[in-house]
PDB file of N, CA and C in Angstrom:
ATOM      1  N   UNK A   1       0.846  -1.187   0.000  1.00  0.00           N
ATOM      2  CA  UNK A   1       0.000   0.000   0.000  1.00  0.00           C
ATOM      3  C   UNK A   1       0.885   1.241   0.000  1.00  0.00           C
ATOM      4  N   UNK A   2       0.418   2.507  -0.692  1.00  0.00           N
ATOM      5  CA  UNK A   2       1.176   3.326  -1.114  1.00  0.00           C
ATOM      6  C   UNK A   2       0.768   4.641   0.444  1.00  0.00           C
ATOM      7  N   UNK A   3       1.775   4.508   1.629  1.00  0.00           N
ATOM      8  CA  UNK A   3       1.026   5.678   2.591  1.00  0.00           C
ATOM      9  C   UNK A   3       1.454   7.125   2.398  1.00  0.00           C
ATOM     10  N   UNK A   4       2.276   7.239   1.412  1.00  0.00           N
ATOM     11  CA  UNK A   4       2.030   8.638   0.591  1.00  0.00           C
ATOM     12  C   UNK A   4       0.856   9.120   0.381  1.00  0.00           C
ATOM     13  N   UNK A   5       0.326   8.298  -0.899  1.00  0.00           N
ATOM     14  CA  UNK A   5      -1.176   8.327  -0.897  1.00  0.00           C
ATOM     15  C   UNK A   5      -2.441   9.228  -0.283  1.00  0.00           C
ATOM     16  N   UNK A   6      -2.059   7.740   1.060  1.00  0.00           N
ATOM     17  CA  UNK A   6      -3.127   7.604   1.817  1.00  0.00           C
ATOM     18  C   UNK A   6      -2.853   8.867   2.945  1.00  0.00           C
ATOM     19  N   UNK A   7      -1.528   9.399   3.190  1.00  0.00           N
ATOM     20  CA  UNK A   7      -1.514  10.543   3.836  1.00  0.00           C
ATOM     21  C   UNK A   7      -2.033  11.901   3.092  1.00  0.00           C
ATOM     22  N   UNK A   8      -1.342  12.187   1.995  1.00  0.00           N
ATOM     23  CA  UNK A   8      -1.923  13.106   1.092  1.00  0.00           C
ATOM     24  C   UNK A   8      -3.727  13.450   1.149  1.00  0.00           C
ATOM     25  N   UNK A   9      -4.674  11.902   0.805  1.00  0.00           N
ATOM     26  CA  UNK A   9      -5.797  12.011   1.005  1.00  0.00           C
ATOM     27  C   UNK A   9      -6.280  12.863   2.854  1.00  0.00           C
ATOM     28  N   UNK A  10      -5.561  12.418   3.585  1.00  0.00           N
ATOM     29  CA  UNK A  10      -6.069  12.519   4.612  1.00  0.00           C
ATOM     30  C   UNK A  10      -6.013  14.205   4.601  1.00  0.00           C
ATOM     31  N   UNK A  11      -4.569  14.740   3.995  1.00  0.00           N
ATOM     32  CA  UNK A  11      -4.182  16.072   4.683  1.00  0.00           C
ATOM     33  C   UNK A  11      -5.044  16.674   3.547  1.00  0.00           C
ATOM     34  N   UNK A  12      -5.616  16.050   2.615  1.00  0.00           N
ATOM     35  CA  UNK A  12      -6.897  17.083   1.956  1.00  0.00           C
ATOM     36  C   UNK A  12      -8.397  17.212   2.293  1.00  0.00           C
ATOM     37  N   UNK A  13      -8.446  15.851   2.889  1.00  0.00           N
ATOM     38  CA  UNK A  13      -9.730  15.614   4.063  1.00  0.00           C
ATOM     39  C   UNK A  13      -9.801  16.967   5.175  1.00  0.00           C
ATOM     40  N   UNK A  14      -8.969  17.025   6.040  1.00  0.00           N
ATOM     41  CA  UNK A  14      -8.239  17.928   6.954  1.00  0.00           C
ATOM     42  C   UNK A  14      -8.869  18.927   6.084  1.00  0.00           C
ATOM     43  N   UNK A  15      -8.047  19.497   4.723  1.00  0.00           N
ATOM     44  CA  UNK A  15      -8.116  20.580   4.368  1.00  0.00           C
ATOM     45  C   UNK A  15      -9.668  20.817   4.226  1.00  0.00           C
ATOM     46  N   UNK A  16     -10.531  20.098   3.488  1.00  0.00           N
ATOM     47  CA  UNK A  16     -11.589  20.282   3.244  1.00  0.00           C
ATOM     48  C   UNK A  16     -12.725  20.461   4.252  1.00  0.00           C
ATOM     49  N   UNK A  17     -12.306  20.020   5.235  1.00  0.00           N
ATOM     50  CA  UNK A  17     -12.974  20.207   6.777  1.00  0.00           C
ATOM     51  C   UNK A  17     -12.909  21.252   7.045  1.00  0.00           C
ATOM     52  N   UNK A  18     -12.015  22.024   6.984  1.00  0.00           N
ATOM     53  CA  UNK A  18     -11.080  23.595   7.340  1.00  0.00           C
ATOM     54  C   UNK A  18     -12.230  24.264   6.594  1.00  0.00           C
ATOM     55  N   UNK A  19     -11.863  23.954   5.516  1.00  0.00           N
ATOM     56  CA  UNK A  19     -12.684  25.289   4.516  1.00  0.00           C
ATOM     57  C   UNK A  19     -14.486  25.030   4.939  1.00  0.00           C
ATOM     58  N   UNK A  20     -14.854  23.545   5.060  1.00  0.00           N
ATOM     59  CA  UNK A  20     -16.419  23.776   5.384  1.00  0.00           C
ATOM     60  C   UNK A  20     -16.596  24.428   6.283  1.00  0.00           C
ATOM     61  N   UNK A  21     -15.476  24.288   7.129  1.00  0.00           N
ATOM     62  CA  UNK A  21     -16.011  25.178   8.954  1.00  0.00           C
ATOM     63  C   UNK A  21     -16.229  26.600   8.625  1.00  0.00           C
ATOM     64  N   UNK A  22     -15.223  27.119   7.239  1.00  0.00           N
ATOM     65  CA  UNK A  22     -14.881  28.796   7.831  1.00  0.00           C
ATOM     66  C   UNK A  22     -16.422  28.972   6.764  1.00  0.00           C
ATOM     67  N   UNK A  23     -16.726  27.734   5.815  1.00  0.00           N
ATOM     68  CA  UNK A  23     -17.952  28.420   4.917  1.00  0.00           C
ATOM     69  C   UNK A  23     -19.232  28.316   5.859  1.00  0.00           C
ATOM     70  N   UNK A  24     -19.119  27.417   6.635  1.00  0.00           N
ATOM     71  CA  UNK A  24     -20.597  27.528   7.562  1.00  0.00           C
ATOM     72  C   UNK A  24     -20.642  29.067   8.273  1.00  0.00           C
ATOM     73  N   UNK A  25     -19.671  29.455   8.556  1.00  0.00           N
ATOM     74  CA  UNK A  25     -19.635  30.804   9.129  1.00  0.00           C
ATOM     75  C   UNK A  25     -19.607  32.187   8.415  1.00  0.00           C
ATOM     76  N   UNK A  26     -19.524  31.962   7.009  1.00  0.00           N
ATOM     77  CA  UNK A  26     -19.937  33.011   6.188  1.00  0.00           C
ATOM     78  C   UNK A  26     -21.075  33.284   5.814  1.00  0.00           C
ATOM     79  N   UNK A  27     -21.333  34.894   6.103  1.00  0.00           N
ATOM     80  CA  UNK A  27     -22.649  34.720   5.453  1.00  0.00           C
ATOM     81  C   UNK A  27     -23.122  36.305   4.785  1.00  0.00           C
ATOM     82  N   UNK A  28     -23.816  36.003   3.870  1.00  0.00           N
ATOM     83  CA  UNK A  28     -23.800  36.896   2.859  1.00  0.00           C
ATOM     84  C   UNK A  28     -25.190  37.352   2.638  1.00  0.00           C
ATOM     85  N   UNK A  29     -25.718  38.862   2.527  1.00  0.00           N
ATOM     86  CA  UNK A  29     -26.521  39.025   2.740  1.00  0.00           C
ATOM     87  C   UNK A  29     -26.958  39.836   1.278  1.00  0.00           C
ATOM     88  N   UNK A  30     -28.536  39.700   0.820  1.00  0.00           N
ATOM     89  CA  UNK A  30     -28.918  40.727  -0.667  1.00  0.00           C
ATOM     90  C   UNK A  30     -30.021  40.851  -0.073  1.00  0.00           C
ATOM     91  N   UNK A  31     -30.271  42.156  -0.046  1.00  0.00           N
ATOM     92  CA  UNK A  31     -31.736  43.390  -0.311  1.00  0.00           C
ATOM     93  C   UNK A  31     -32.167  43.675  -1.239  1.00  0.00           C
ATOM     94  N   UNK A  32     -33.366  43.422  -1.530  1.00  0.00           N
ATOM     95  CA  UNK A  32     -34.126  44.183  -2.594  1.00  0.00           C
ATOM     96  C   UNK A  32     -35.154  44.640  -1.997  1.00  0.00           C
ATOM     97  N   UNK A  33     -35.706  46.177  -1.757  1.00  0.00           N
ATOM     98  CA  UNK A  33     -36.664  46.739  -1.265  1.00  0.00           C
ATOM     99  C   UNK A  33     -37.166  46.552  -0.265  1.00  0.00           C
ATOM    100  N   UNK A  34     -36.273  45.918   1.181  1.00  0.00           N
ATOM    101  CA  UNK A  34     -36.885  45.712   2.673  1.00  0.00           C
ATOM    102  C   UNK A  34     -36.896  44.209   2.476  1.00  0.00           C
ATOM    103  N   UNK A  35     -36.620  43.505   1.258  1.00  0.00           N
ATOM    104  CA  UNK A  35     -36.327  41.648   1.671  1.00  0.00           C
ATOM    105  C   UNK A  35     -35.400  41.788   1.762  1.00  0.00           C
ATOM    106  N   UNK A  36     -34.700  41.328   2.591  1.00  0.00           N
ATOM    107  CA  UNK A  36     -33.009  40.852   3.189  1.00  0.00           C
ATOM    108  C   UNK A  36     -32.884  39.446   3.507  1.00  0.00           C
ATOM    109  N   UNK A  37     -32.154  38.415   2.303  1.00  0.00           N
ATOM    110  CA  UNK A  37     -31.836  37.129   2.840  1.00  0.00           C
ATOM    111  C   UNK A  37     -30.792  37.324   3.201  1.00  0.00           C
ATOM    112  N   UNK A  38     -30.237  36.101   4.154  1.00  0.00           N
ATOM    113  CA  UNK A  38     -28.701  35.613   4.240  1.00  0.00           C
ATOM    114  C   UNK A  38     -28.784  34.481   3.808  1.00  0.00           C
ATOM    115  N   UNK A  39     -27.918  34.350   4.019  1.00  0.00           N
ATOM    116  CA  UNK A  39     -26.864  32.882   3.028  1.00  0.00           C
ATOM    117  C   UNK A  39     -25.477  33.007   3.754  1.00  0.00           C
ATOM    118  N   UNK A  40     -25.550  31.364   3.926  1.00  0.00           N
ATOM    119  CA  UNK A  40     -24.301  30.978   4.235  1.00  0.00           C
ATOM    120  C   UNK A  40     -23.017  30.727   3.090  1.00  0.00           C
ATOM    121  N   UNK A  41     -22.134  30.682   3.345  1.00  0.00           N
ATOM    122  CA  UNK A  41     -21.348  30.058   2.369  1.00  0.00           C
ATOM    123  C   UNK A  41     -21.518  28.550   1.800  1.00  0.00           C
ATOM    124  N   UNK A  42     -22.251  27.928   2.128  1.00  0.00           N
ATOM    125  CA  UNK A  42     -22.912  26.554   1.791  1.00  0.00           C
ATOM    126  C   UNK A  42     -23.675  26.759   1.220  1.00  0.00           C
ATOM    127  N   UNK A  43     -24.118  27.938   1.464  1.00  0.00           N
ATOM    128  CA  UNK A  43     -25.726  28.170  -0.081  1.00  0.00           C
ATOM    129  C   UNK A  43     -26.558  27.461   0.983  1.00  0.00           C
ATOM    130  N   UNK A  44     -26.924  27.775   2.091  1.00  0.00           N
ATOM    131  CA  UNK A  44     -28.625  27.532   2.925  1.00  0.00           C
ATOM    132  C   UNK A  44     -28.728  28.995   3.596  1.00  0.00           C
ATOM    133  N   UNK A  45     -29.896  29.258   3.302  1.00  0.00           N
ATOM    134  CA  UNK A  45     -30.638  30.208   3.691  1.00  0.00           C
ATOM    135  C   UNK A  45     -30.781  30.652   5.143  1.00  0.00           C
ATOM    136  N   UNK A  46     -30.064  31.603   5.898  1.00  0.00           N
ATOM    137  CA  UNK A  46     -30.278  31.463   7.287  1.00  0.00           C
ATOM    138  C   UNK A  46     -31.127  31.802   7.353  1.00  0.00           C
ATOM    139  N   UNK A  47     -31.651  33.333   7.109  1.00  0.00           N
ATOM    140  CA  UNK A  47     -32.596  34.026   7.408  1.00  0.00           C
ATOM    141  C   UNK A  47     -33.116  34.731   6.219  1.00  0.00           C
ATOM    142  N   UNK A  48     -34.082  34.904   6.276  1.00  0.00           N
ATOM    143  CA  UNK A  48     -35.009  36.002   5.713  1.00  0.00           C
ATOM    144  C   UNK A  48     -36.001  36.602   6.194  1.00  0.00           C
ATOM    145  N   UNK A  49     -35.675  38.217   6.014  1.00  0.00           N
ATOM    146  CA  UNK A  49     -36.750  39.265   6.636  1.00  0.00           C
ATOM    147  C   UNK A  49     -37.413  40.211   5.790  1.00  0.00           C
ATOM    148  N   UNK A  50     -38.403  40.708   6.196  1.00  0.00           N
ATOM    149  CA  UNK A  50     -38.920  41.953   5.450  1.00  0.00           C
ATOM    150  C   UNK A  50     -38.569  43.417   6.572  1.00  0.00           C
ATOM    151  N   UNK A  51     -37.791  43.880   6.217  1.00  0.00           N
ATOM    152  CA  UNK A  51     -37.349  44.835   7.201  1.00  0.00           C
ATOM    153  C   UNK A  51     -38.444  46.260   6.755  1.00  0.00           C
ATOM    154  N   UNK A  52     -39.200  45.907   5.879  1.00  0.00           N
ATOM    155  CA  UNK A  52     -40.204  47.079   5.426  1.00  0.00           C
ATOM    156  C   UNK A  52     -41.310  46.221   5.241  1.00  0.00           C
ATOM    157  N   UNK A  53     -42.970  47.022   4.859  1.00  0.00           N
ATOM    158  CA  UNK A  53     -43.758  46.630   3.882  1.00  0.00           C
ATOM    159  C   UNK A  53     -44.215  47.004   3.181  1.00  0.00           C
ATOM    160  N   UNK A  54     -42.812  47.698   2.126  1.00  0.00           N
ATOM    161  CA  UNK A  54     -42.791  48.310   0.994  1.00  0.00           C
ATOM    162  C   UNK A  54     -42.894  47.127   0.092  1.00  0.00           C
ATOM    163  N   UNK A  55     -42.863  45.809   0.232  1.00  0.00           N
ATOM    164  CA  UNK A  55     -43.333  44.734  -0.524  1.00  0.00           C
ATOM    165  C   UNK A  55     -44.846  44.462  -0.476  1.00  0.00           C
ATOM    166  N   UNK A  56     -45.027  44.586   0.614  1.00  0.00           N
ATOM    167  CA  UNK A  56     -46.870  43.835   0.821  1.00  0.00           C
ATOM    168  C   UNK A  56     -46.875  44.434   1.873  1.00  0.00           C
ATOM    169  N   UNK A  57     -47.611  45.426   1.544  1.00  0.00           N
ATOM    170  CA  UNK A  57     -47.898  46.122   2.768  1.00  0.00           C
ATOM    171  C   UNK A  57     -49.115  45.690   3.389  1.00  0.00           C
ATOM    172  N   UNK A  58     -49.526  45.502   5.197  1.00  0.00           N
ATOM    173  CA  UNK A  58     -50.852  45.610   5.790  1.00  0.00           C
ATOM    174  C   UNK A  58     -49.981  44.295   5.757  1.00  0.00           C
ATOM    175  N   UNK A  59     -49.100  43.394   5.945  1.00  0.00           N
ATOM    176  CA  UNK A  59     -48.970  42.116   6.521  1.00  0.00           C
ATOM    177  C   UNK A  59     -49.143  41.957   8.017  1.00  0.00           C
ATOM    178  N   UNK A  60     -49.788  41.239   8.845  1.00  0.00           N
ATOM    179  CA  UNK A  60     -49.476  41.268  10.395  1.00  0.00           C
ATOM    180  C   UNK A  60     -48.202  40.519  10.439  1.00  0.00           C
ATOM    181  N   UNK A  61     -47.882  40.992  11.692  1.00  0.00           N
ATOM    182  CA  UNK A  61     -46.642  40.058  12.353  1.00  0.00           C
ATOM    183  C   UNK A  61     -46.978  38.976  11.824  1.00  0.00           C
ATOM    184  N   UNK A  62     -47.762  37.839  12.149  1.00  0.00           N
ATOM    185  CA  UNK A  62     -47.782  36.444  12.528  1.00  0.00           C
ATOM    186  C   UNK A  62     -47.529  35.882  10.403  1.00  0.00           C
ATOM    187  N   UNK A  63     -48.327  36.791   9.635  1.00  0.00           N
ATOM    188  CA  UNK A  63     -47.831  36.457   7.695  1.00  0.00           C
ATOM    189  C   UNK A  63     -46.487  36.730   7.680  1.00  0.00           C
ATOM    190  N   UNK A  64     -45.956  38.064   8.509  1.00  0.00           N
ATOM    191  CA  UNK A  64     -44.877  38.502   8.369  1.00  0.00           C
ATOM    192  C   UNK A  64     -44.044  37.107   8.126  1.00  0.00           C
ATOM    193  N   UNK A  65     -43.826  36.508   9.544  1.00  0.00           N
ATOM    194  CA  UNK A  65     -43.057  35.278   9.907  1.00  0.00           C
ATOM    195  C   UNK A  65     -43.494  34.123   9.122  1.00  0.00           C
ATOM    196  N   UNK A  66     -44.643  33.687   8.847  1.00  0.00           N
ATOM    197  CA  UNK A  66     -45.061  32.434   8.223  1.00  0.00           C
ATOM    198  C   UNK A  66     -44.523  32.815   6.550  1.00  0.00           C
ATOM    199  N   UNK A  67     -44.964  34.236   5.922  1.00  0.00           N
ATOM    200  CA  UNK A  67     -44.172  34.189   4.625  1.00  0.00           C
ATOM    201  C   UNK A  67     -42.365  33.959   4.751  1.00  0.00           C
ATOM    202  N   UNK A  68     -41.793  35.359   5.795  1.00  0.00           N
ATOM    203  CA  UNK A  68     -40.491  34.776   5.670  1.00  0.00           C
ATOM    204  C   UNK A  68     -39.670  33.397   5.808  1.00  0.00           C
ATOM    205  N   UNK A  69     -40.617  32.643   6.427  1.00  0.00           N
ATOM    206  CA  UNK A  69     -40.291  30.774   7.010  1.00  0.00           C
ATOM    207  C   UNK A  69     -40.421  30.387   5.453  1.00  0.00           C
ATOM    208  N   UNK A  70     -41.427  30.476   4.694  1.00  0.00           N
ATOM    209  CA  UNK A  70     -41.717  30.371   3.623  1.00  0.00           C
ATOM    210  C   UNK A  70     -40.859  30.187   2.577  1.00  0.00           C
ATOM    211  N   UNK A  71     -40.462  31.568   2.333  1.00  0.00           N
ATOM    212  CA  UNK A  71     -39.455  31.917   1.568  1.00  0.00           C
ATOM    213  C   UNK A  71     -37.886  31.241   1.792  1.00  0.00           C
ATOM    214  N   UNK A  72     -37.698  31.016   2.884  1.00  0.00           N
ATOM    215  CA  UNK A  72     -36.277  30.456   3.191  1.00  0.00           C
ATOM    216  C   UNK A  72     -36.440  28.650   2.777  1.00  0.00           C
ATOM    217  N   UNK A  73     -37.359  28.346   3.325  1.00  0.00           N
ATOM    218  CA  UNK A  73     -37.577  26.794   2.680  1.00  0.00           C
ATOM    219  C   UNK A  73     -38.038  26.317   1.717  1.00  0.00           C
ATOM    220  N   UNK A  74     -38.090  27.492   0.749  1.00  0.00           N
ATOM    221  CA  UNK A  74     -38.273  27.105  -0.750  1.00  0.00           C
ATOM    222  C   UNK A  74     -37.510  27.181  -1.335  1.00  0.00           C
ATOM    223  N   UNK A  75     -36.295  28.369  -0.734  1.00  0.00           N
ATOM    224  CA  UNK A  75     -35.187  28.237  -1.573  1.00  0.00           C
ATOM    225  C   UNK A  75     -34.197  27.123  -0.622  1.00  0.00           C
ATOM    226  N   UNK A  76     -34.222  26.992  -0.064  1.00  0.00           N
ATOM    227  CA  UNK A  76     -33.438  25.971   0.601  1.00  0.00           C
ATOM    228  C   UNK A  76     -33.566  24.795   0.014  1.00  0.00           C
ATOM    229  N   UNK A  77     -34.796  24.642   0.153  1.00  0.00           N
ATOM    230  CA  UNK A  77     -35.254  23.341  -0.798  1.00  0.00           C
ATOM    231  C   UNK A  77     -34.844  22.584  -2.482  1.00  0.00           C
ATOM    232  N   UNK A  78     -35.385  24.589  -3.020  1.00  0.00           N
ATOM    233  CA  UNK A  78     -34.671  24.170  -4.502  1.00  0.00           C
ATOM    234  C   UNK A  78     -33.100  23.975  -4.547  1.00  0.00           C
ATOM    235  N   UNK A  79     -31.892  24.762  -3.257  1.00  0.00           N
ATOM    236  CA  UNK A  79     -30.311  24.666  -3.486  1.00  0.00           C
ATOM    237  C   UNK A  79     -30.245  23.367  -3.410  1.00  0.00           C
ATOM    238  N   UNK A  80     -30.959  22.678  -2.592  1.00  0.00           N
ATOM    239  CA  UNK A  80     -30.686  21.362  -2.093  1.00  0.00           C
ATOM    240  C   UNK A  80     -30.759  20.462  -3.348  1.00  0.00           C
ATOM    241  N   UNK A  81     -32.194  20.361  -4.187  1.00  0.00           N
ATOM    242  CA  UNK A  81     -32.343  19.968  -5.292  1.00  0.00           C
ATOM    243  C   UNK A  81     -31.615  20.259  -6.394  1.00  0.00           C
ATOM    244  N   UNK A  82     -31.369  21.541  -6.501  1.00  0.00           N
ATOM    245  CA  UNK A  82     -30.157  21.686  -7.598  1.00  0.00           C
ATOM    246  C   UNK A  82     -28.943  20.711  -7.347  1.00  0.00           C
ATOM    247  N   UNK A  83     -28.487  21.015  -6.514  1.00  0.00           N
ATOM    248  CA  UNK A  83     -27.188  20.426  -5.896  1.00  0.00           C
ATOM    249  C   UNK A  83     -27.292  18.963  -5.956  1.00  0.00           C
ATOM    250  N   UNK A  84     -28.677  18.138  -6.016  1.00  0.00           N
ATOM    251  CA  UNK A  84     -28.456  16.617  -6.379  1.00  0.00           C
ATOM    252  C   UNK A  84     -28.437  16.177  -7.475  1.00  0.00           C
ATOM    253  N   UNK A  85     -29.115  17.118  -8.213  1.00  0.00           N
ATOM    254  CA  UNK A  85     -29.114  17.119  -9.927  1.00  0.00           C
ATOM    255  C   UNK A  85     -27.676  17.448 -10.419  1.00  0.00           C
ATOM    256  N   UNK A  86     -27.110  18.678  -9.420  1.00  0.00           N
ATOM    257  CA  UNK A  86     -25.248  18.625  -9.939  1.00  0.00           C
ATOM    258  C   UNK A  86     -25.143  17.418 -10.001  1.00  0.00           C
ATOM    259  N   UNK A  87     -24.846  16.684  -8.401  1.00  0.00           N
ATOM    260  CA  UNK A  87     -24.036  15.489  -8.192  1.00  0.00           C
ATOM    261  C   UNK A  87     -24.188  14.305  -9.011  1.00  0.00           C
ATOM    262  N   UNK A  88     -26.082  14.265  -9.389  1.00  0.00           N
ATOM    263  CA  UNK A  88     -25.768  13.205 -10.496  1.00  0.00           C
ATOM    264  C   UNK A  88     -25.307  13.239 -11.581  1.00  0.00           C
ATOM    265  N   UNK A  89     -25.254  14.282 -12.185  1.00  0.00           N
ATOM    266  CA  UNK A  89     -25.320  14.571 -13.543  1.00  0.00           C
ATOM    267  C   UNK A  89     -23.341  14.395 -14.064  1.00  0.00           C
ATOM    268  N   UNK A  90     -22.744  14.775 -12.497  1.00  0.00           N
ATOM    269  CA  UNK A  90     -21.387  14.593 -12.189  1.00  0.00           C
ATOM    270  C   UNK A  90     -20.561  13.346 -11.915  1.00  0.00           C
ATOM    271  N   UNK A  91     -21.449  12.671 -11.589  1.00  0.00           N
ATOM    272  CA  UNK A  91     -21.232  10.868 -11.083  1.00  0.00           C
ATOM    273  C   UNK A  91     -20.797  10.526 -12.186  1.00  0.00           C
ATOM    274  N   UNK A  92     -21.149  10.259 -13.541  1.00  0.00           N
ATOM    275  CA  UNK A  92     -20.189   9.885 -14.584  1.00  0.00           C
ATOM    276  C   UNK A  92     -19.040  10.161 -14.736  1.00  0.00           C
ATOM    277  N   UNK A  93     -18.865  11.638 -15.242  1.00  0.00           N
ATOM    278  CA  UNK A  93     -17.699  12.176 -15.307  1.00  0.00           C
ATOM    279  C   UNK A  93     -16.358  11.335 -14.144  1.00  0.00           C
ATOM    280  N   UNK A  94     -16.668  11.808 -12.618  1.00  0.00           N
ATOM    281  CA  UNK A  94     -15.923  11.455 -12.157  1.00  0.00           C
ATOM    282  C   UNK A  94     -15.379   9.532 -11.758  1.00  0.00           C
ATOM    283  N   UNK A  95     -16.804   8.907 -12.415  1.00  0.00           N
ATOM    284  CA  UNK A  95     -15.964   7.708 -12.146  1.00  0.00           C
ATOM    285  C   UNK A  95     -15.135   7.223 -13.211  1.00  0.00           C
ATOM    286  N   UNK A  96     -15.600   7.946 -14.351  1.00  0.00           N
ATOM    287  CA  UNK A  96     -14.511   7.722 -15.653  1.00  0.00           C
ATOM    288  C   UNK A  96     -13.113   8.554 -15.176  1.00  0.00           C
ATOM    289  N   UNK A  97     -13.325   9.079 -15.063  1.00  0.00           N
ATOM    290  CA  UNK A  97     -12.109   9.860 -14.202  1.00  0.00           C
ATOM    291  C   UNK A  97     -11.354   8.958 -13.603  1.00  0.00           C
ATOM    292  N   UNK A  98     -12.145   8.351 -12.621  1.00  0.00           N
ATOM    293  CA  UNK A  98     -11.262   7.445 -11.392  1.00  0.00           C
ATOM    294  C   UNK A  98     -11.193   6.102 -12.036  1.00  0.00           C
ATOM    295  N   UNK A  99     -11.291   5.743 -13.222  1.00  0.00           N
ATOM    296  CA  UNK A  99     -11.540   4.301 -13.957  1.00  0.00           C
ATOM    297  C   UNK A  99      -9.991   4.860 -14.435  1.00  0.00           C
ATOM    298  N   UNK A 100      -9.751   5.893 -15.201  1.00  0.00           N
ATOM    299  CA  UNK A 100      -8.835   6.196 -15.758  1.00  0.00           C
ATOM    300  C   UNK A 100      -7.924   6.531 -14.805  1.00  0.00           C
ATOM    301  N   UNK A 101      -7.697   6.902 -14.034  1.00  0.00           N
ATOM    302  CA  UNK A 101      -6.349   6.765 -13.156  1.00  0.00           C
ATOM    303  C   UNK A 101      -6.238   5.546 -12.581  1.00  0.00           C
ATOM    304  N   UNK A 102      -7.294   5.102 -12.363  1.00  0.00           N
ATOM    305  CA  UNK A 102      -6.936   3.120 -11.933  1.00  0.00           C
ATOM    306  C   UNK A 102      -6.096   2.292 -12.765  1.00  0.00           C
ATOM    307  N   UNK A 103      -6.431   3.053 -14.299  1.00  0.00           N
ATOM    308  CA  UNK A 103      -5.782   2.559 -15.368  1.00  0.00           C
ATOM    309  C   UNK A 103      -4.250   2.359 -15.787  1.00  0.00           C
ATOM    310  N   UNK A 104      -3.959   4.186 -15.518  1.00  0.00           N
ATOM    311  CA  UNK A 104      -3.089   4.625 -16.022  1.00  0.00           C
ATOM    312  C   UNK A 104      -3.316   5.311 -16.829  1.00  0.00           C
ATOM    313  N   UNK A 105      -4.271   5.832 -17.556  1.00  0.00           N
ATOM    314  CA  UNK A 105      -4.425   6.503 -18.690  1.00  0.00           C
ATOM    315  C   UNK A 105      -4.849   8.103 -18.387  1.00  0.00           C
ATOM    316  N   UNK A 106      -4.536   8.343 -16.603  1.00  0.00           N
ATOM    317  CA  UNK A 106      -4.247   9.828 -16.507  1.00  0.00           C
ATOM    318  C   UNK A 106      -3.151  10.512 -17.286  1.00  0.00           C
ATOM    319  N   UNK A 107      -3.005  11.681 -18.401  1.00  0.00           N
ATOM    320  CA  UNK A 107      -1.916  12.826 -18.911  1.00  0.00           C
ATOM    321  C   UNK A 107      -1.213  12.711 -17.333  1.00  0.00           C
ATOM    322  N   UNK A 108       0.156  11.824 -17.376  1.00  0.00           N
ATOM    323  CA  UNK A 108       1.585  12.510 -16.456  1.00  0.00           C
ATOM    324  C   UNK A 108       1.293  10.934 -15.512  1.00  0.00           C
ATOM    325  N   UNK A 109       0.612  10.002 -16.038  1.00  0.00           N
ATOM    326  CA  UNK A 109       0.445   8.872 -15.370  1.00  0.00           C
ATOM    327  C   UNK A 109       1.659   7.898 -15.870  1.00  0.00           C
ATOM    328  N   UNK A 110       2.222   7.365 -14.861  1.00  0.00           N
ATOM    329  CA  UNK A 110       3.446   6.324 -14.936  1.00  0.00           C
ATOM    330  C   UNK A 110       2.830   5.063 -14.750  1.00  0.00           C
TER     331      UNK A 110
END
């Protein structure tokens, strides 16, 4: 067994852990006219508010909250769905990928 390799994998595991932690903690915010989402660096929706009701005005509190809940789990919903439609649509690619370095027939493969 090659523990080059298998160390290399690990110290990119490591790495990739690193970077999810600092993306769970980013978060990025867009306004348009008193809607304000956030977003994490993962692409899920923390929050969404209407900081006005220059959108729909005459909402009570209680629509206020049930639309903004709304709004965050629909788009949450569709990132999520996009993101499985990436992964399948990607599953080929990469096992031909990994068929071909099993091979040898990676460009710079010995």
């Amino acid at each position: 067994m090659d523990f080059s390799k298998a160390w290399e994998l690990m110290k990119l595991q490591q790495e990739a852990m690193k970077i999810k932690k600092e993306l769970e903690n980013t978060y990025i915010e867009s306004e348009v006219e008193g809607l304000v989402i956030t977003v994490n660096g993962e692409m899920k929706v923390e929050k969404t508010e209407f900081e006005s009701d220059k959108l729909i005005p005459g909402l009570s509190p209680e629509q206020k909250k049930a639309l903004e809940k709304a709004i965050s789990d629909a788009v949450n919903k569709w990132i999520k769905k996009s993101q499985e439609v990436a992964a399948e649509k990607m599953q080929w690619v990469m096992w031909k990928m990994w068929m071909w370095d099993m091979l040898g027939w990676l460009p710079g493969a010995k």
